[in-house]
C-alpha atoms as a PDB file:
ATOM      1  CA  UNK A   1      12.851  -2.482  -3.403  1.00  0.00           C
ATOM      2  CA  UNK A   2      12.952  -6.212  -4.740  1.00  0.00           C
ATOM      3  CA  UNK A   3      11.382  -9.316  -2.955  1.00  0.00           C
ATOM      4  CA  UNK A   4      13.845 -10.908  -0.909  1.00  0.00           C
ATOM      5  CA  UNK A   5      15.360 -13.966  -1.837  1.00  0.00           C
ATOM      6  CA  UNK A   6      12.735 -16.957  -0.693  1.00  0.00           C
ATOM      7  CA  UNK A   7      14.879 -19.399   0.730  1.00  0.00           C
ATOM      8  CA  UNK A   8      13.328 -22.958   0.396  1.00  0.00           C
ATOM      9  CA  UNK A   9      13.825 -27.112   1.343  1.00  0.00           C
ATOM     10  CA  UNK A  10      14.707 -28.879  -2.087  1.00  0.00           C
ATOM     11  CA  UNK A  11      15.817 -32.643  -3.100  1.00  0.00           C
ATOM     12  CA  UNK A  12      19.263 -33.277  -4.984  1.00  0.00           C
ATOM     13  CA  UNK A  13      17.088 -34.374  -7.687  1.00  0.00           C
ATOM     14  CA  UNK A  14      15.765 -30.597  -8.469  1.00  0.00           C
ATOM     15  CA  UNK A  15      12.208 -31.714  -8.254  1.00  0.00           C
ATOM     16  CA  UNK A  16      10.556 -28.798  -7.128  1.00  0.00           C
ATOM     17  CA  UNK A  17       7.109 -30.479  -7.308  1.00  0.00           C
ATOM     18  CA  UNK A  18       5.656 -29.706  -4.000  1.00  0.00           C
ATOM     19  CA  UNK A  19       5.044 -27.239  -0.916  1.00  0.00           C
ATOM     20  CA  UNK A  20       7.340 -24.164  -0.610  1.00  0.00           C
ATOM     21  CA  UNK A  21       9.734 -25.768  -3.581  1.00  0.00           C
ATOM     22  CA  UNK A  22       6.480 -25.736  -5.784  1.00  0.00           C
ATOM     23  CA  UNK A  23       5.921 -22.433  -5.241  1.00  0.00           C
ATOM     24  CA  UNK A  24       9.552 -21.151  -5.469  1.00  0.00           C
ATOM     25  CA  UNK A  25       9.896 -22.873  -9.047  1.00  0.00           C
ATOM     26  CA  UNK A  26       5.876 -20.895 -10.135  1.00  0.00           C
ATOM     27  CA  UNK A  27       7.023 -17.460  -8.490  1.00  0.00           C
ATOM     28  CA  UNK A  28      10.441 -16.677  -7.970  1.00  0.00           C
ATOM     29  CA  UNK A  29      12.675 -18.394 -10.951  1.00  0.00           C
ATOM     30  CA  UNK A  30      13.365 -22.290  -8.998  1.00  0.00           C
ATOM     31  CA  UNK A  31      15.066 -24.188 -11.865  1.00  0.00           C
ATOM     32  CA  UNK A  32      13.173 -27.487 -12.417  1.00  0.00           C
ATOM     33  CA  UNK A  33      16.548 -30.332 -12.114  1.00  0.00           C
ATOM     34  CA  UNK A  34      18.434 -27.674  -9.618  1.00  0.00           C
ATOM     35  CA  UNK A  35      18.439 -29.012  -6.371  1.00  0.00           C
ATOM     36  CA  UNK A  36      20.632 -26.673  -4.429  1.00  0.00           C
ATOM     37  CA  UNK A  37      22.016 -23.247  -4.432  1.00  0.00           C
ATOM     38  CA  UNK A  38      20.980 -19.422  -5.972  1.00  0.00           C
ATOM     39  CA  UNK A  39      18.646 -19.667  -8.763  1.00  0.00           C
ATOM     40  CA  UNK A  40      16.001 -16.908 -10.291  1.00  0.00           C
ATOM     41  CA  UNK A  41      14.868 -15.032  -6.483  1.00  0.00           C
ATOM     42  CA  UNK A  42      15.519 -18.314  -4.765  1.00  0.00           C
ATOM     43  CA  UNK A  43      17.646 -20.563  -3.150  1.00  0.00           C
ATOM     44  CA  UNK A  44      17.565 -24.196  -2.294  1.00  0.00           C
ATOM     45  CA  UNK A  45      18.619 -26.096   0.997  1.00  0.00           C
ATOM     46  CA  UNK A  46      18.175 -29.588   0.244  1.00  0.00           C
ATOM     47  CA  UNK A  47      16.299 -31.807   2.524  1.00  0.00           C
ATOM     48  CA  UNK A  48      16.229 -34.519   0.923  1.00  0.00           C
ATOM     49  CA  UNK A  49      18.530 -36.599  -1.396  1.00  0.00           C
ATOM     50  CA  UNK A  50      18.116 -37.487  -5.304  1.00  0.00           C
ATOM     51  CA  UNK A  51      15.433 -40.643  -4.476  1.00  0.00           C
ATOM     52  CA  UNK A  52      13.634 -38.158  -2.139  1.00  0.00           C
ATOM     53  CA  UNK A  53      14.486 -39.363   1.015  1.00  0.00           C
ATOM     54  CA  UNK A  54      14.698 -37.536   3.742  1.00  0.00           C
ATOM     55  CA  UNK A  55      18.576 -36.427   4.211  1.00  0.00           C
ATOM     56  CA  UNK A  56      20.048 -36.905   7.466  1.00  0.00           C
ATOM     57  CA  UNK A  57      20.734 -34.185  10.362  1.00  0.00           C
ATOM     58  CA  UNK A  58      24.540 -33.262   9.513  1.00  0.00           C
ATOM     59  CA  UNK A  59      23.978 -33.561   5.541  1.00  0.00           C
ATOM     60  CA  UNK A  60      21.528 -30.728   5.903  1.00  0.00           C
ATOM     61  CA  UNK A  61      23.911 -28.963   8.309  1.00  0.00           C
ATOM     62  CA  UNK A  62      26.428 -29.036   5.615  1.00  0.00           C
ATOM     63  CA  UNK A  63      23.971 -27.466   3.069  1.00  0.00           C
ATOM     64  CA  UNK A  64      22.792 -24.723   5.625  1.00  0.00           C
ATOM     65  CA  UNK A  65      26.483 -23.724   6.366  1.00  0.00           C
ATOM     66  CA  UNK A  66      27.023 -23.529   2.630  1.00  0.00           C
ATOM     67  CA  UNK A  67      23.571 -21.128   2.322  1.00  0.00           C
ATOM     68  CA  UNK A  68      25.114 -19.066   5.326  1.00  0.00           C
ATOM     69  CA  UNK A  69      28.270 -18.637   3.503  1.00  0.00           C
ATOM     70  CA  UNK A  70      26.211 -17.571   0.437  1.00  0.00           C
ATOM     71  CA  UNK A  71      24.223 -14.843   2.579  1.00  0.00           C
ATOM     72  CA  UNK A  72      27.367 -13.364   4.082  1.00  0.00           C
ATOM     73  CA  UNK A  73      28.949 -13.320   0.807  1.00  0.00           C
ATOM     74  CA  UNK A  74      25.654 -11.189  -0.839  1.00  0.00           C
ATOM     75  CA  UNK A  75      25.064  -8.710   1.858  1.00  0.00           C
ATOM     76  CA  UNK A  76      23.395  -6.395  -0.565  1.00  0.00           C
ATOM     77  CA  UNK A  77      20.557  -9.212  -0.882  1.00  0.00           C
ATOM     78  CA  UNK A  78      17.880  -9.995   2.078  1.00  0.00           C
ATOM     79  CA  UNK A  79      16.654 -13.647   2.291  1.00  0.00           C
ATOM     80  CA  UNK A  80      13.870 -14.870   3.455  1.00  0.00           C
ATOM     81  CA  UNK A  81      13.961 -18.116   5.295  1.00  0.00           C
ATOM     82  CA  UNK A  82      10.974 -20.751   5.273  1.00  0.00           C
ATOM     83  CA  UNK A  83      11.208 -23.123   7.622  1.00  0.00           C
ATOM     84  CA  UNK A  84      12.949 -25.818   5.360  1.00  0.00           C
ATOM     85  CA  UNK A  85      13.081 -29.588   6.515  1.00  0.00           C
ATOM     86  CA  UNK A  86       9.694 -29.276   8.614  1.00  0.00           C
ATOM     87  CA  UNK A  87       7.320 -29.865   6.360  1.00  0.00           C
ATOM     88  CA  UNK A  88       7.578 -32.355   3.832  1.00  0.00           C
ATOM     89  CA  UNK A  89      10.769 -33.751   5.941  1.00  0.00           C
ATOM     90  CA  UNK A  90       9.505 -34.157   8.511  1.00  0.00           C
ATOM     91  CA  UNK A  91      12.055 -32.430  11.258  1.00  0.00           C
ATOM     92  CA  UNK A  92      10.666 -30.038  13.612  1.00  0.00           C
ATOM     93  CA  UNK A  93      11.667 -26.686  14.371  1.00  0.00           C
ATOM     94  CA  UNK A  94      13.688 -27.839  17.522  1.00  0.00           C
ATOM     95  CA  UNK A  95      15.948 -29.588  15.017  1.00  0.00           C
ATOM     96  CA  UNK A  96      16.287 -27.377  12.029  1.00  0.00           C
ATOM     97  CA  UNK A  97      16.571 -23.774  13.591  1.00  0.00           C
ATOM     98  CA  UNK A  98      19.816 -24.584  15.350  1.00  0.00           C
ATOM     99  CA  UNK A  99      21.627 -24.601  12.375  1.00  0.00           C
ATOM    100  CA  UNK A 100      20.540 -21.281  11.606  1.00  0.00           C
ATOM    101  CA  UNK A 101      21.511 -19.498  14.903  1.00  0.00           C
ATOM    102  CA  UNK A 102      24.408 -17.962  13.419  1.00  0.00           C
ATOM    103  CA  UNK A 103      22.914 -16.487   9.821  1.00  0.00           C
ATOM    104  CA  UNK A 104      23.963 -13.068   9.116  1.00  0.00           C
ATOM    105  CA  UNK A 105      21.589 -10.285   9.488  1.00  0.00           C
ATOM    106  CA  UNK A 106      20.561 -10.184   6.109  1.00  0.00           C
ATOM    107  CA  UNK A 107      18.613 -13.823   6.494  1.00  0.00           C
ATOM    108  CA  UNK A 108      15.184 -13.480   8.290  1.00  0.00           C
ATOM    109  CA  UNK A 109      14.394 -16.528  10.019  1.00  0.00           C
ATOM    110  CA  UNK A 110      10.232 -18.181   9.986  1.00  0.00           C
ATOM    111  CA  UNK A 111       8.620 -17.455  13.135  1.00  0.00           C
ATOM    112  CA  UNK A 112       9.101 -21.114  14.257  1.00  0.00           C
ATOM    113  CA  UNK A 113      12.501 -21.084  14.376  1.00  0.00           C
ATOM    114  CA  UNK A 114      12.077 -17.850  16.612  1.00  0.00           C
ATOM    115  CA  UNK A 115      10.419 -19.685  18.789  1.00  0.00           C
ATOM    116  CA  UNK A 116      12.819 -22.317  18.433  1.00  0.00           C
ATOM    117  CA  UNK A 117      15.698 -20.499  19.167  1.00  0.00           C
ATOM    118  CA  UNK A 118      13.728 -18.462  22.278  1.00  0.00           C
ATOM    119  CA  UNK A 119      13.805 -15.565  20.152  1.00  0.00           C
ATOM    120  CA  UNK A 120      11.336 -12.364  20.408  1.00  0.00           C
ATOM    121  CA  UNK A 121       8.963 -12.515  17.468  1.00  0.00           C
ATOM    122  CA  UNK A 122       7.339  -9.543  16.265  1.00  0.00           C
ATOM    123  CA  UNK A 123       4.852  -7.961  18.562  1.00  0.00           C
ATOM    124  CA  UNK A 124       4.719 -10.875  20.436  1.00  0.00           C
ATOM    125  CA  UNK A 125       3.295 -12.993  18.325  1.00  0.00           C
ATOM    126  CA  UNK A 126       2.810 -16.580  18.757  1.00  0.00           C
ATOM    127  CA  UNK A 127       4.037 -19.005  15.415  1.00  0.00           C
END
């Protein structure tokens, strides 16, 4: 069985120069000037825009509903979430895992949008 698909916050620009991005572009194929979409065992959500700004609220809504589509469109794949506009961002959970309330089955959300979205965690754990 393969990894799943790590699922991480991007800019426009493709930078992938820090936190889960970073990581994604030394581990699981991120393409260095790709800022969005299905690349090597990845996929970027952008958070923020080509100058690295944070992106607003909707624009990131936009780019979650096109991930979701991707997911339901791959069922054969399993993607793991990170919780994407929280860190480097800045958004909390409380605004972020909403748009992810609806992801198919075959998307596991981070523990903190669990708790987010008042959502069991495994064996009760806390995030």
């Amino acid at each position: 069985m393969s990894d799943p698909v790590f699922v991480f916050g991007s800019n426009l620009a493709g930078r992938h120069g820090k936190g889960a991005a970073l990581w994604a572009k030394q581990h699981r194929g991120a393409i260095y000037g790709q800022g969005e979409g299905y690349q090597g065992n990845s996929y970027a959500i952008p958070t923020k825009d080509e100058r690295i700004q944070t992106l607003p609220l909707f624009r990131i809504r936009n780019y979650a509903h096109r991930f979701k589509r991707f997911a339901r469109e791959h069922s054969e794949l399993t993607f793991q979430l990170t919780p994407i506009g929280c860190g480097l961002a800045g958004y909390t959970p409380e605004q972020i895992a909403p748009m992810f309330d609806d992801a198919p089955a075959n998307v596991n959300l981070p523990d903190e949008f669990m708790a987010a979205l008042g959502r069991a965690l495994p064996s009760g754990e806390q995030p």
